[in-house]
Protein backbone atom coordinates (compact mmCIF):
# COMPACT_ATOMS: atom_id res chain seq x y z
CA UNK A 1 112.56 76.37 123.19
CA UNK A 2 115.75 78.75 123.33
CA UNK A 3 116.99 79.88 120.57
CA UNK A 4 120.17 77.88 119.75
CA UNK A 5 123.92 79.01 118.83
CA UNK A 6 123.71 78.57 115.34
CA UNK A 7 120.45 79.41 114.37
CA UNK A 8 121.26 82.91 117.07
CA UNK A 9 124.25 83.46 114.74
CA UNK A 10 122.72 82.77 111.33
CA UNK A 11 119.47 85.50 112.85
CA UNK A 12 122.53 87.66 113.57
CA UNK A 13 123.65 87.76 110.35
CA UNK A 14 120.64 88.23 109.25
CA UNK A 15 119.45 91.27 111.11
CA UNK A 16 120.57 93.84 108.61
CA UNK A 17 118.49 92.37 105.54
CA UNK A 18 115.30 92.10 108.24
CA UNK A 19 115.73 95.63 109.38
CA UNK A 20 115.32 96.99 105.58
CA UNK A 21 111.33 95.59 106.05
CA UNK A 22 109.45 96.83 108.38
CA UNK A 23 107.08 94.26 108.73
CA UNK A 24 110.45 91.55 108.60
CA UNK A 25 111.55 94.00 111.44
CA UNK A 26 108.77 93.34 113.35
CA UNK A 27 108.05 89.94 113.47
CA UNK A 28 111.92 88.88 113.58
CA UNK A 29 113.43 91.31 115.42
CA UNK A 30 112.06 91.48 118.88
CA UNK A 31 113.64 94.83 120.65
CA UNK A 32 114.68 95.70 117.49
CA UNK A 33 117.62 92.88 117.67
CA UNK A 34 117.90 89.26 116.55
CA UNK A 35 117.25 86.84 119.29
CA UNK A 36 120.31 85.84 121.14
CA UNK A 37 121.33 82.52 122.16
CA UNK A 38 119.80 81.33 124.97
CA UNK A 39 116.59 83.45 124.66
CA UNK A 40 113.16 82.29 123.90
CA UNK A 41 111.46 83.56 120.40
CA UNK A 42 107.45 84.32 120.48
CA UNK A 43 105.86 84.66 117.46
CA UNK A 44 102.20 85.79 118.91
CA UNK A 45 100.83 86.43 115.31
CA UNK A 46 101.78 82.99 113.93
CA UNK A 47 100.03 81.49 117.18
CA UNK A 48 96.80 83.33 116.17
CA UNK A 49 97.12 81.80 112.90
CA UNK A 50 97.38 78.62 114.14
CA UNK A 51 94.85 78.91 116.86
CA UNK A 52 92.37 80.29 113.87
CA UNK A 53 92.76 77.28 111.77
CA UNK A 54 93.19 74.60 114.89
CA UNK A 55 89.10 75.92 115.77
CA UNK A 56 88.02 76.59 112.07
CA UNK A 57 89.93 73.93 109.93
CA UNK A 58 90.11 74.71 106.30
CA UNK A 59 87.34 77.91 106.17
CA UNK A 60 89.66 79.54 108.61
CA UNK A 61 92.50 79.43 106.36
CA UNK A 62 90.53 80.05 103.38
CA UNK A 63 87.78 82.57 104.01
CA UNK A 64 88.74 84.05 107.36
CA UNK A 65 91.18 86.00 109.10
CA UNK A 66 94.24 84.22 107.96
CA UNK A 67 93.12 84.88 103.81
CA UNK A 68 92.15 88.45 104.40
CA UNK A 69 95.80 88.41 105.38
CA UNK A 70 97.44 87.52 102.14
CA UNK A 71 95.05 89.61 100.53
């Protein structure tokens, strides 16, 4: 879905704080800008996550991919 007025305006406001991280910056700042309304946010690496654990439940999450992660 689009990203909406107010949530494109509180991401605006937000943009200097998420620049300071580079991994923030990455993931949240597409272009190296906050999303605009209207425009549609992708978050590929949160789909892989999701993908991981949709095909291997619970040992995904736990002993895969996804907790080598927040190691």
């Amino acid at each position: 879905a689009p990203v909406t007025q107010v949530i494109a305006g509180y991401w605006a406001a937000a943009e200097p704080a998420l620049k300071k991280h580079p991994g923030s910056a990455a993931t949240f700042l597409p272009n190296g800008r906050a999303p605009r309304e209207g425009e549609v946010f992708r978050n590929p690496d949160l789909a892989r996550t999701y993908r991981l654990i949709a095909e291997q439940g619970a040992t995904g999450f736990y002993r895969g991919q996804v907790a080598d992660g927040f190691v």
